[in-house]
N, C-alpha and C. Protein backbone atom coordinates (compact mmCIF):
# COMPACT_ATOMS: atom_id res chain seq x y z
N UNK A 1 2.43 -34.20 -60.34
CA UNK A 1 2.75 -35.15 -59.30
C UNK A 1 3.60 -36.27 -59.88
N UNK A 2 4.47 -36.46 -59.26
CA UNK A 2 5.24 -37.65 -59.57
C UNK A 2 4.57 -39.05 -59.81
N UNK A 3 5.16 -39.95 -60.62
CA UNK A 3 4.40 -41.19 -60.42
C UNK A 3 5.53 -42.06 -59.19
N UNK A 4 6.13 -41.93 -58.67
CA UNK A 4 6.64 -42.73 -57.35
C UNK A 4 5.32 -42.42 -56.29
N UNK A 5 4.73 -40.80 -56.04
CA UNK A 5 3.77 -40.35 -55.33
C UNK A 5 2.63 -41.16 -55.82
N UNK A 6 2.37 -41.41 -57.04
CA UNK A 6 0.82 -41.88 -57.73
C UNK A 6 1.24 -43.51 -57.08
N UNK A 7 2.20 -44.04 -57.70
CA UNK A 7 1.84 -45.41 -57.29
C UNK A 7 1.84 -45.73 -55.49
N UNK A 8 2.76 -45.00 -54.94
CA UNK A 8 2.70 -45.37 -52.79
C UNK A 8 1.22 -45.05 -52.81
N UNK A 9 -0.06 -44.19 -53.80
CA UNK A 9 -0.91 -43.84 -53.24
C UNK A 9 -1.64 -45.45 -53.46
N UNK A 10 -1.49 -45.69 -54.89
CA UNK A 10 -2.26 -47.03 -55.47
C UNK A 10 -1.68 -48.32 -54.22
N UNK A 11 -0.64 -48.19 -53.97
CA UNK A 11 -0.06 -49.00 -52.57
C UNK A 11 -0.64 -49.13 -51.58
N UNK A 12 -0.88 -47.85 -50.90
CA UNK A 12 -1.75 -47.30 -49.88
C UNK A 12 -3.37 -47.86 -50.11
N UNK A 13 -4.03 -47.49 -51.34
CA UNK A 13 -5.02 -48.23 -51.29
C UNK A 13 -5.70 -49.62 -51.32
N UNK A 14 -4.44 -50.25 -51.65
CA UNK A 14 -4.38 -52.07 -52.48
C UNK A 14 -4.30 -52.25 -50.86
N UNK A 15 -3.33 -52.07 -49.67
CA UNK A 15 -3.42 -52.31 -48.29
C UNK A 15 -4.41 -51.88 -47.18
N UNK A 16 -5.25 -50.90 -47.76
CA UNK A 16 -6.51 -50.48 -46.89
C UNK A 16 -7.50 -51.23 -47.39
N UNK A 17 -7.79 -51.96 -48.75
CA UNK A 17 -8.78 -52.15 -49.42
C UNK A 17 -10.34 -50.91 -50.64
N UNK A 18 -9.35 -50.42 -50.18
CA UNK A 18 -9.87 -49.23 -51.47
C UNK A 18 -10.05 -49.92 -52.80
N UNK A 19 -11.34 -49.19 -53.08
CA UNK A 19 -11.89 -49.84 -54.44
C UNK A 19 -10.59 -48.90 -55.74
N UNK A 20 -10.39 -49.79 -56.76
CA UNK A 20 -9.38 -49.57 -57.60
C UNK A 20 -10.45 -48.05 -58.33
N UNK A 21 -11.72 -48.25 -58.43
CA UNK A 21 -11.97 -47.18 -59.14
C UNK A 21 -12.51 -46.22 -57.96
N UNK A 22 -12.90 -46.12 -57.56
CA UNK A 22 -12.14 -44.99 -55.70
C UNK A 22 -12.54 -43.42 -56.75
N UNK A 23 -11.33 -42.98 -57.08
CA UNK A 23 -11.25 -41.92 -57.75
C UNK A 23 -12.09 -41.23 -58.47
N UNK A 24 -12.28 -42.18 -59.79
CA UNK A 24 -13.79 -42.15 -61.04
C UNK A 24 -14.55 -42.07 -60.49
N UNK A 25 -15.15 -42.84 -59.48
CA UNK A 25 -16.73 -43.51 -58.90
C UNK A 25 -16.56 -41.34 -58.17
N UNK A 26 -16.22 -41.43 -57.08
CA UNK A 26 -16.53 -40.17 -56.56
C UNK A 26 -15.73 -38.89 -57.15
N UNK A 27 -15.43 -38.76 -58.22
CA UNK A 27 -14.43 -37.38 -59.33
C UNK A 27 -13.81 -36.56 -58.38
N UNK A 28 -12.84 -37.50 -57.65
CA UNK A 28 -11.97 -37.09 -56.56
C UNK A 28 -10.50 -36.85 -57.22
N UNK A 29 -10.26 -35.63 -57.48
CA UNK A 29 -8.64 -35.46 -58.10
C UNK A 29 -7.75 -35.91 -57.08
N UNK A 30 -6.75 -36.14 -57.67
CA UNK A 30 -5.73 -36.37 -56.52
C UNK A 30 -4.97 -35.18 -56.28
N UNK A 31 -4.37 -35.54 -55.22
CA UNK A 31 -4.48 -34.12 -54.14
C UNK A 31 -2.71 -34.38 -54.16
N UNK A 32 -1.91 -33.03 -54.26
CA UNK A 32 -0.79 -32.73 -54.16
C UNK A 32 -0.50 -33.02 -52.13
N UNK A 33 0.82 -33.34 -51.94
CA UNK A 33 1.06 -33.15 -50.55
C UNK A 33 2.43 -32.09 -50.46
N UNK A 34 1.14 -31.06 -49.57
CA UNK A 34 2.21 -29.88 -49.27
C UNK A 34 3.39 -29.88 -48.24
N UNK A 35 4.57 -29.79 -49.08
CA UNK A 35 5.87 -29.73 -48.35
C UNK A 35 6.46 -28.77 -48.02
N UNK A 36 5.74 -27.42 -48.07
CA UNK A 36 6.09 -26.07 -47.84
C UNK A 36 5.25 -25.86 -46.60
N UNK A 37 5.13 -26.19 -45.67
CA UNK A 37 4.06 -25.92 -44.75
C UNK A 37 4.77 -24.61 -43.45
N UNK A 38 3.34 -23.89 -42.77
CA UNK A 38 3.43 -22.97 -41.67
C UNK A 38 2.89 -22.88 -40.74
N UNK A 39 3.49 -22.68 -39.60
CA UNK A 39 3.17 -22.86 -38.39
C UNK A 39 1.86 -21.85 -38.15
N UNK A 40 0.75 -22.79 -37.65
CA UNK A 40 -0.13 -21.98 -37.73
C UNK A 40 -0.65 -21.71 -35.88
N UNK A 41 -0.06 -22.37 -35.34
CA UNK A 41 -0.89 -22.40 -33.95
C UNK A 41 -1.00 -23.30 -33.21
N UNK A 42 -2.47 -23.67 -32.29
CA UNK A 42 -2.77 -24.72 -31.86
C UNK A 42 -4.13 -24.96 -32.60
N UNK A 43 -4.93 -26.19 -32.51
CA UNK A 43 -5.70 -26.47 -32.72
C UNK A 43 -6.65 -26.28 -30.97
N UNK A 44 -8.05 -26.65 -31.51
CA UNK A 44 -9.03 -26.85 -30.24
C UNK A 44 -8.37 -27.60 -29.04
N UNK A 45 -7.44 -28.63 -29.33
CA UNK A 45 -7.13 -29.93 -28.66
C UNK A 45 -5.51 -29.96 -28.60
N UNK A 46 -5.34 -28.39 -28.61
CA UNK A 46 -3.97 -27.77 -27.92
C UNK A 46 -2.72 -28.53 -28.88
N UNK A 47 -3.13 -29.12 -30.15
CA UNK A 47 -1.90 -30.00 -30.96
C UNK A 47 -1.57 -28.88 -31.98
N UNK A 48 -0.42 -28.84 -32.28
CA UNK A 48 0.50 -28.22 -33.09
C UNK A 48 -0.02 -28.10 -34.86
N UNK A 49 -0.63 -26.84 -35.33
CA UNK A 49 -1.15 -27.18 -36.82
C UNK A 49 -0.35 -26.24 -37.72
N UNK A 50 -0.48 -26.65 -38.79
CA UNK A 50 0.42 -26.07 -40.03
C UNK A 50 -0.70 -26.02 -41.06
N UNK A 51 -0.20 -25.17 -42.06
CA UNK A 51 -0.85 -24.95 -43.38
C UNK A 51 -0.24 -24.71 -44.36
N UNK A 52 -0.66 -24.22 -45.37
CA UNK A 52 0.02 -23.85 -46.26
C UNK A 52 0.17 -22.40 -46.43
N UNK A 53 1.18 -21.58 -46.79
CA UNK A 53 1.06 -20.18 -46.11
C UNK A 53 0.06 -19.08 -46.84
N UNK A 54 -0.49 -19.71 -47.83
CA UNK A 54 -1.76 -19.15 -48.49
C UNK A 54 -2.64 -18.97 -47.63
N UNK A 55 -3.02 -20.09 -47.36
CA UNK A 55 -4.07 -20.91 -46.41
C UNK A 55 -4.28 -20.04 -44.88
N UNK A 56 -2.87 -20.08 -44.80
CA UNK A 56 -2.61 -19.47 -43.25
C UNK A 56 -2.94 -17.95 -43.21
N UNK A 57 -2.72 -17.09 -44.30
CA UNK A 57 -2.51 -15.63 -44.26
C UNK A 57 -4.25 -15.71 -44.69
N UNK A 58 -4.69 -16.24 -45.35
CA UNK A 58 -6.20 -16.06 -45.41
C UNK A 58 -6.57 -16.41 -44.55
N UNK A 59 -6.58 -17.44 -43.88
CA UNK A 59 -7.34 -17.99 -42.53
C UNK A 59 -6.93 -17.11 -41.04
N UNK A 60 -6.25 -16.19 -41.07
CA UNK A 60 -5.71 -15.01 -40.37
C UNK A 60 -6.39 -13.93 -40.16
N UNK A 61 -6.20 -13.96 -41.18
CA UNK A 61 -7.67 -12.34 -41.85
C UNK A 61 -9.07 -12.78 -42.00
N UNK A 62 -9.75 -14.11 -42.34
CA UNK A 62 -10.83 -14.59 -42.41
C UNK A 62 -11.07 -14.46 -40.57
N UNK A 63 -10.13 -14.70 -39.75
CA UNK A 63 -11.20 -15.14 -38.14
C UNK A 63 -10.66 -14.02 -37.56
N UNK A 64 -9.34 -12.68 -38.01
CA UNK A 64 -9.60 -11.79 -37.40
C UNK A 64 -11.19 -10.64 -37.85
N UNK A 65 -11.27 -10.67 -39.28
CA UNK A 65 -12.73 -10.36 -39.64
C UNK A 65 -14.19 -11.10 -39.07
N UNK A 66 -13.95 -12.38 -39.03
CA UNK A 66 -15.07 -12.42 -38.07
C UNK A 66 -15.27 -12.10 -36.87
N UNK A 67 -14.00 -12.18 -36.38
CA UNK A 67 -13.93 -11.94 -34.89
C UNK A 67 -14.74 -10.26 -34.61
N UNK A 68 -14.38 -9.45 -35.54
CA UNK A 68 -14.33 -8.16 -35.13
C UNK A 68 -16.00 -8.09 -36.00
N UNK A 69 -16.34 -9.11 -36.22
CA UNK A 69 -18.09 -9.37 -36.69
C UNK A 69 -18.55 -9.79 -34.93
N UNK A 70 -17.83 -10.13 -34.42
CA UNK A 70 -18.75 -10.79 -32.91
C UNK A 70 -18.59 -12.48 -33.48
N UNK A 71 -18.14 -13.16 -33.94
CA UNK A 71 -17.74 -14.54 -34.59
C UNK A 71 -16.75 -15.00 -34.08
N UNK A 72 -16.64 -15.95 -33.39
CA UNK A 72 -14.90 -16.81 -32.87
C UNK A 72 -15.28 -18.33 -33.74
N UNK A 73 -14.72 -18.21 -34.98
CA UNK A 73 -13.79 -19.20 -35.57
C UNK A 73 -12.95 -19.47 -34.65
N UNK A 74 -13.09 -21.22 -34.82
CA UNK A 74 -12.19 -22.00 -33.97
C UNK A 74 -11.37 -23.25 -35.39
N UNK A 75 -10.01 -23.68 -34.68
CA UNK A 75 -9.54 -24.22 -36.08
C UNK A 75 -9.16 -25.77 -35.31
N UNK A 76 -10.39 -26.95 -35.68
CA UNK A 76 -10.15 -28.21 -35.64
C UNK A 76 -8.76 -28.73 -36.27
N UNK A 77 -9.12 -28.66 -37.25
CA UNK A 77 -7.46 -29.79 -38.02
C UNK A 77 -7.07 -28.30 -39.68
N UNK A 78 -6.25 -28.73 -39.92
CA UNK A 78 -5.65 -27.92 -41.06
C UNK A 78 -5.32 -29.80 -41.60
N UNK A 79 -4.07 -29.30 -42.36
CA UNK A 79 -2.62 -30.40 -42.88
C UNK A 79 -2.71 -31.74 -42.56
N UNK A 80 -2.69 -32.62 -42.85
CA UNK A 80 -2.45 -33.60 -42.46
C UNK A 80 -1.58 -34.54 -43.67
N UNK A 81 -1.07 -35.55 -43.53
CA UNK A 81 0.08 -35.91 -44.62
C UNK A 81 -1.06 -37.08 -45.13
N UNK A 82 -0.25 -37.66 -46.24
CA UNK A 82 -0.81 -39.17 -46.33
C UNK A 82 -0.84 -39.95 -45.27
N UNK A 83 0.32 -40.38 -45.11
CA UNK A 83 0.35 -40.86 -43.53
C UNK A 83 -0.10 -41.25 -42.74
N UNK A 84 -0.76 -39.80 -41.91
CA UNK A 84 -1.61 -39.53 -41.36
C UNK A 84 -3.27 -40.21 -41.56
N UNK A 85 -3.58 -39.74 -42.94
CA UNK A 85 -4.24 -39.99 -43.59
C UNK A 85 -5.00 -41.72 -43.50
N UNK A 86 -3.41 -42.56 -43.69
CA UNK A 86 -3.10 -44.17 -43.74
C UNK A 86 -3.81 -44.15 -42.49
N UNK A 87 -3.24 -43.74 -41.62
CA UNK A 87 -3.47 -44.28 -40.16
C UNK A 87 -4.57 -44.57 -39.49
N UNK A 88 -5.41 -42.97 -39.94
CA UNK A 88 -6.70 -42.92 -39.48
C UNK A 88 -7.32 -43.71 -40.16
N UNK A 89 -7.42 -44.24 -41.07
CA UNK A 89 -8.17 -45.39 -41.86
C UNK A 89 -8.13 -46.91 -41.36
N UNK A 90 -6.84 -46.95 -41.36
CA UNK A 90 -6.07 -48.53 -40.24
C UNK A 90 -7.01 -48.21 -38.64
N UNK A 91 -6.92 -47.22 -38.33
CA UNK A 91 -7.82 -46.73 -37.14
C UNK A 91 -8.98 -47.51 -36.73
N UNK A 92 -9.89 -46.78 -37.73
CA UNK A 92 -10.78 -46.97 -37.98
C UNK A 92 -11.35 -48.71 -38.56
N UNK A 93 -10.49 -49.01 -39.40
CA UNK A 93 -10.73 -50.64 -39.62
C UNK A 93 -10.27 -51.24 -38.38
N UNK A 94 -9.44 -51.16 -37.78
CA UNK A 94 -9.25 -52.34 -36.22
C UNK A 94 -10.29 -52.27 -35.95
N UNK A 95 -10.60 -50.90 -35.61
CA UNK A 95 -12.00 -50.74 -34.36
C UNK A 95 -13.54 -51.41 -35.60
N UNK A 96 -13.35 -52.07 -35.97
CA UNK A 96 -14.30 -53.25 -37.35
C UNK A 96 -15.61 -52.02 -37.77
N UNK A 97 -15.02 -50.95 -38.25
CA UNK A 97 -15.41 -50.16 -39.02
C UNK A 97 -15.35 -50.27 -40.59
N UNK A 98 -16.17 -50.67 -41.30
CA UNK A 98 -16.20 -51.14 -43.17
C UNK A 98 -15.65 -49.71 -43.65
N UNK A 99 -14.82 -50.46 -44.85
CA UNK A 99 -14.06 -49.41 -45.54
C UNK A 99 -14.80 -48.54 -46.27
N UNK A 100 -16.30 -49.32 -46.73
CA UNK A 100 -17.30 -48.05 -47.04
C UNK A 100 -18.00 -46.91 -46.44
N UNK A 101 -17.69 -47.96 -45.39
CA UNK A 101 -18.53 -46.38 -44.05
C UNK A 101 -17.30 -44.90 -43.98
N UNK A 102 -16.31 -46.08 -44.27
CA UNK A 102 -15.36 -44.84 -43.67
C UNK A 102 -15.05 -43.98 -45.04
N UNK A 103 -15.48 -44.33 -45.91
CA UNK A 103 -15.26 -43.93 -47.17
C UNK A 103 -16.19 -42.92 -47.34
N UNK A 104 -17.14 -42.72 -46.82
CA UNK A 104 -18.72 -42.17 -46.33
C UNK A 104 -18.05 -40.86 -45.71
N UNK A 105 -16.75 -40.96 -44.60
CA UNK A 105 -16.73 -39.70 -43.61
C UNK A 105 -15.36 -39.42 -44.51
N UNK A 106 -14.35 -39.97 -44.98
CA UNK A 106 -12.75 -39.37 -44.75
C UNK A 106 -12.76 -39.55 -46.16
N UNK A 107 -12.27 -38.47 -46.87
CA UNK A 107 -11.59 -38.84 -47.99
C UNK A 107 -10.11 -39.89 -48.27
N UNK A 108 -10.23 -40.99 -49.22
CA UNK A 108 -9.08 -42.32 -48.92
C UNK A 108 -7.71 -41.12 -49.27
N UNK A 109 -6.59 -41.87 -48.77
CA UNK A 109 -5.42 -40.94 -48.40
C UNK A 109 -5.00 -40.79 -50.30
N UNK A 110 -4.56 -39.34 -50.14
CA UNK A 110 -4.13 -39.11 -51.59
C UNK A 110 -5.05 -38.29 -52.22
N UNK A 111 -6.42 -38.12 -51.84
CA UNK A 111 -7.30 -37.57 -52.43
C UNK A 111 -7.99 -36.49 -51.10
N UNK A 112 -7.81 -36.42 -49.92
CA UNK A 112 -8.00 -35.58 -49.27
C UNK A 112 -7.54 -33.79 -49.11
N UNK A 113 -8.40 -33.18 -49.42
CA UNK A 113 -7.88 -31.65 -49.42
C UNK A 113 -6.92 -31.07 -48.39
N UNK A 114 -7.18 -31.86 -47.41
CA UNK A 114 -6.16 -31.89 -45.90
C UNK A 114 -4.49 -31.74 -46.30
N UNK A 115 -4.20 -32.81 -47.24
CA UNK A 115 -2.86 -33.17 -47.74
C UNK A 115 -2.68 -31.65 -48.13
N UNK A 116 -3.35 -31.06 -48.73
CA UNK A 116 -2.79 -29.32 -49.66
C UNK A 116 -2.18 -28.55 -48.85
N UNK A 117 -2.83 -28.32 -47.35
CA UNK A 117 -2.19 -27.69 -46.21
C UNK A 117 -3.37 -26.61 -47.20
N UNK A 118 -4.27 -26.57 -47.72
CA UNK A 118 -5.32 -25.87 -48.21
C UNK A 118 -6.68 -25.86 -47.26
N UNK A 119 -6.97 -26.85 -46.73
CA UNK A 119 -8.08 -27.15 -45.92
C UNK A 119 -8.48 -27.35 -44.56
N UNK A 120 -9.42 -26.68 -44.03
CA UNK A 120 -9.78 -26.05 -42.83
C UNK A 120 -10.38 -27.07 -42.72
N UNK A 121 -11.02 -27.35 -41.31
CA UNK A 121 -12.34 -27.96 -40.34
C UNK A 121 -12.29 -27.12 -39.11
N UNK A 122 -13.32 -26.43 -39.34
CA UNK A 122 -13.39 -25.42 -37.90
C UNK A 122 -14.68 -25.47 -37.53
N UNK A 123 -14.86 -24.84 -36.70
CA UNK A 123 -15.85 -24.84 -35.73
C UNK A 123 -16.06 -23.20 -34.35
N UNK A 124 -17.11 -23.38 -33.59
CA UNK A 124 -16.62 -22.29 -32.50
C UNK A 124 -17.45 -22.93 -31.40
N UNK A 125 -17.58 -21.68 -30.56
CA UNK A 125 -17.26 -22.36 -28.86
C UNK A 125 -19.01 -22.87 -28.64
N UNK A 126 -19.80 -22.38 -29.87
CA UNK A 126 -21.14 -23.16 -29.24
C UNK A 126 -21.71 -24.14 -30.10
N UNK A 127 -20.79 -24.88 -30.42
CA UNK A 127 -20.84 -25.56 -31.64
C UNK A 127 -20.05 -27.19 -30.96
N UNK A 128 -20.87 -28.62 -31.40
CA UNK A 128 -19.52 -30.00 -31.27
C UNK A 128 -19.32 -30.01 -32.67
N UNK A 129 -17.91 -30.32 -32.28
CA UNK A 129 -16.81 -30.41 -33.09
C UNK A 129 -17.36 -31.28 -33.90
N UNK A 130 -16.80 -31.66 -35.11
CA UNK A 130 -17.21 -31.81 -36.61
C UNK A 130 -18.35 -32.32 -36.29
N UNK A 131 -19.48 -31.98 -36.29
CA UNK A 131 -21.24 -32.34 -36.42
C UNK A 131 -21.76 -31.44 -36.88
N UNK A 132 -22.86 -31.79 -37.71
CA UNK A 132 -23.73 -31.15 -38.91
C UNK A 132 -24.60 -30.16 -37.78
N UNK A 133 -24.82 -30.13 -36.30
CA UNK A 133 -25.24 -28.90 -35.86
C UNK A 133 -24.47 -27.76 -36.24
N UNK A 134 -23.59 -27.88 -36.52
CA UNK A 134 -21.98 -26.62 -36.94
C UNK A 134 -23.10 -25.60 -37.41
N UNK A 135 -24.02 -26.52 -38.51
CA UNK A 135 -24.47 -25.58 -39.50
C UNK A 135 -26.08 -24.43 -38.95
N UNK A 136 -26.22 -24.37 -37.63
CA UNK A 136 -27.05 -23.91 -37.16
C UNK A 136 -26.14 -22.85 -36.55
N UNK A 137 -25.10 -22.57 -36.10
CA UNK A 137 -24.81 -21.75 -35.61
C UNK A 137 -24.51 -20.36 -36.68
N UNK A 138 -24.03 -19.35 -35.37
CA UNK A 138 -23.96 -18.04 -36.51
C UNK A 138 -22.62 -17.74 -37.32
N UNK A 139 -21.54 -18.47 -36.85
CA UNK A 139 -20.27 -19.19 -37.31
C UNK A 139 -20.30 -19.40 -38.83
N UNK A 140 -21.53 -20.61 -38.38
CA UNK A 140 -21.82 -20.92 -40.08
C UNK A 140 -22.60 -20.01 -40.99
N UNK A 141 -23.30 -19.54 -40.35
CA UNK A 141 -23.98 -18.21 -41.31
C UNK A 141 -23.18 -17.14 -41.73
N UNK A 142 -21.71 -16.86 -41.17
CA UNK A 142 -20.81 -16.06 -41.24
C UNK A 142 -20.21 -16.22 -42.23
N UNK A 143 -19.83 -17.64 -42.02
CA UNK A 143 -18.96 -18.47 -43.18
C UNK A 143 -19.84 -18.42 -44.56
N UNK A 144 -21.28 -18.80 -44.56
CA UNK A 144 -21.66 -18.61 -45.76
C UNK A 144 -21.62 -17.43 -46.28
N UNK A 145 -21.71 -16.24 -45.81
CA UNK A 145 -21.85 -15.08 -46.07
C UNK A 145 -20.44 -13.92 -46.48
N UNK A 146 -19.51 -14.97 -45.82
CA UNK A 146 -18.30 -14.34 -45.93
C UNK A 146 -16.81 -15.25 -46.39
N UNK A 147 -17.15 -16.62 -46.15
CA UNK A 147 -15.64 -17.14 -46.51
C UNK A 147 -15.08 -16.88 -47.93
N UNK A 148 -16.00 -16.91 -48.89
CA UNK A 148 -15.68 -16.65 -50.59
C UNK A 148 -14.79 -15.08 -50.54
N UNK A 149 -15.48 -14.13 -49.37
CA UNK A 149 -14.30 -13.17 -49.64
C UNK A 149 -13.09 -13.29 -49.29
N UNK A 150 -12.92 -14.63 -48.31
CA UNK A 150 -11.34 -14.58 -48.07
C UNK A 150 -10.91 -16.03 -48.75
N UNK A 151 -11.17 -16.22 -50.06
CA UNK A 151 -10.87 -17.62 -50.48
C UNK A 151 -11.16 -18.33 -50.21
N UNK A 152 -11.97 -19.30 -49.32
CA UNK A 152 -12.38 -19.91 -48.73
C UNK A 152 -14.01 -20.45 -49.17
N UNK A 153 -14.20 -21.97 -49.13
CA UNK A 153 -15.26 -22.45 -49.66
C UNK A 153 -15.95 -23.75 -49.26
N UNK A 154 -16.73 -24.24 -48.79
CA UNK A 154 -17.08 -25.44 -48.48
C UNK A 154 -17.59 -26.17 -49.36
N UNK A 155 -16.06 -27.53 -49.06
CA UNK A 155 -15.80 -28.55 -49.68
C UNK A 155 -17.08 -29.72 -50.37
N UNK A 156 -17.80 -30.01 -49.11
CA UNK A 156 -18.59 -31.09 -48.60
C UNK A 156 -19.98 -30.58 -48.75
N UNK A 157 -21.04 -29.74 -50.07
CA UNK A 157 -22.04 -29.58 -49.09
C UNK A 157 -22.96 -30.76 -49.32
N UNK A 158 -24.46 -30.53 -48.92
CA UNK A 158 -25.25 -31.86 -48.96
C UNK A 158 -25.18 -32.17 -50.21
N UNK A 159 -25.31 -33.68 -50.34
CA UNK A 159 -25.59 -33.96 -51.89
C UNK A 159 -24.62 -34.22 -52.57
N UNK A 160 -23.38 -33.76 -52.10
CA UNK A 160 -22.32 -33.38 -53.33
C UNK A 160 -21.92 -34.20 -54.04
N UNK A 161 -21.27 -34.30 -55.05
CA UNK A 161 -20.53 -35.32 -56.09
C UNK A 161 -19.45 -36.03 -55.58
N UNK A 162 -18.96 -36.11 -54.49
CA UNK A 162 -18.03 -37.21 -54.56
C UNK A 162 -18.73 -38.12 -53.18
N UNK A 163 -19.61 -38.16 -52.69
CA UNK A 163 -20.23 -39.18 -51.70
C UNK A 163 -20.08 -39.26 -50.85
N UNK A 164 -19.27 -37.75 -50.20
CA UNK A 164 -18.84 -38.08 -48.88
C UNK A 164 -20.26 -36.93 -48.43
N UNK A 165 -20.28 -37.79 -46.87
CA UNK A 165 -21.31 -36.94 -45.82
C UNK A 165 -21.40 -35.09 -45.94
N UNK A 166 -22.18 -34.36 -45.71
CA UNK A 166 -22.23 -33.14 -45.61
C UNK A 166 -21.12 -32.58 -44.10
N UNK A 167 -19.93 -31.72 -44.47
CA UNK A 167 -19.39 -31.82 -44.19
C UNK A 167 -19.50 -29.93 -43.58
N UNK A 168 -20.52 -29.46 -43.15
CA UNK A 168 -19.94 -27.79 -42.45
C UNK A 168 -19.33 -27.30 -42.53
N UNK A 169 -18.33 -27.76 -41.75
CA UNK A 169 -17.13 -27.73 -40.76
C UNK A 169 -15.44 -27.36 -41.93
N UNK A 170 -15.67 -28.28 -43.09
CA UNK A 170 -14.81 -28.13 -43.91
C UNK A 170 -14.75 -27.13 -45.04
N UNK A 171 -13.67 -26.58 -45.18
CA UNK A 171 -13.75 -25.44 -46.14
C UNK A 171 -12.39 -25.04 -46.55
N UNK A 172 -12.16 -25.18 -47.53
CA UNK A 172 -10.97 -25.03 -48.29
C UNK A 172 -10.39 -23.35 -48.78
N UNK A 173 -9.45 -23.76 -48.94
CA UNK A 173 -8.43 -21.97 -49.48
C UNK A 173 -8.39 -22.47 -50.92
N UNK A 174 -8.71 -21.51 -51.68
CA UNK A 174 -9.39 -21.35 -53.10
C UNK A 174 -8.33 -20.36 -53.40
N UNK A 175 -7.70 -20.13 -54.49
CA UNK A 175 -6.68 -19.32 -55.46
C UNK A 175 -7.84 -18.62 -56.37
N UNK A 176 -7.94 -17.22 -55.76
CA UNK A 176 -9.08 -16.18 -56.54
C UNK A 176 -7.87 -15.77 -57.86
């Protein structure tokens, strides 16, 4: 990664209020932003998503295999830029949300798996959208049982090492 990319990120955080050690504290690598991206569809909420074409050709074959399990994978968000990233954070602070809470749900921009055009948040039709019920459905039992065969892995589980909430819903494209 470039350091023009490393420092807009250190920028980005000095203007949200991100703690300088951010990174260390939760062993959050920093995350490449994918500029090769593919048209992947719609999302739940009918908006336009992209991936990375790894991402995409596995996540293709991952929900036509479940599908033909009796499983409808549904695809919340893929890609999202820094940007993006910025925004939802600025979002979230107007509406007088603490930068730790939010630090709690979103990874700070630069360090989110989203940026790779690597990372999923899905869900299906008997399931709300990103909530830890995700993990009661048979969606999710599918996913545990089957995403590792199509690259695929969840990011977020309870407990994990970088401090963010248990996250279902999220699950990344892994290079077997």
């Amino acid at each position: 990664m470039s350091n023009a990319y490393k420092d807009a990120i250190v920028q980005i955080h000095q203007e949200l209020g991100i703690p300088e050690s951010y990174a260390l504290d939760r062993k959050l690598p920093l995350q490449f932003e994918c500029t090769e991206l593919s048209h992947a569809g719609l999302d739940i909420f009918d908006r336009e998503v992209s991936m990375h074409e790894k991402a995409l050709s596995a996540w293709e074959k991952m929900k036509s295999t479940a599908l033909a399990d009796g499983i409808e994978l549904q695809l919340v968000s893929a890609y999202r830029s820094v940007e993006y990233q910025k925004n939802l954070f600025l979002k979230k602070i107007n509406a007088g949300i603490s930068i730790s809470d939010i630090l709690q749900v979103n990874a700070a921009p630069g360090y989110s798996e989203h940026h790779t055009g690597l990372a999923l948040d899905l869900t299906c039709p008997d399931a709300e959208c990103l909530e830890e019920g995700f993990e009661e459905t048979p969606a999710f039992a599918w996913l545990k049982r089957h995403a590792a065969d199509h690259a695929f892995r969840m990011s977020y589980p309870r407990d994990n090492d970088h401090g963010l909430l248990y996250e279902p819903w999220h699950w990344c494209h892994i290079e077997k």
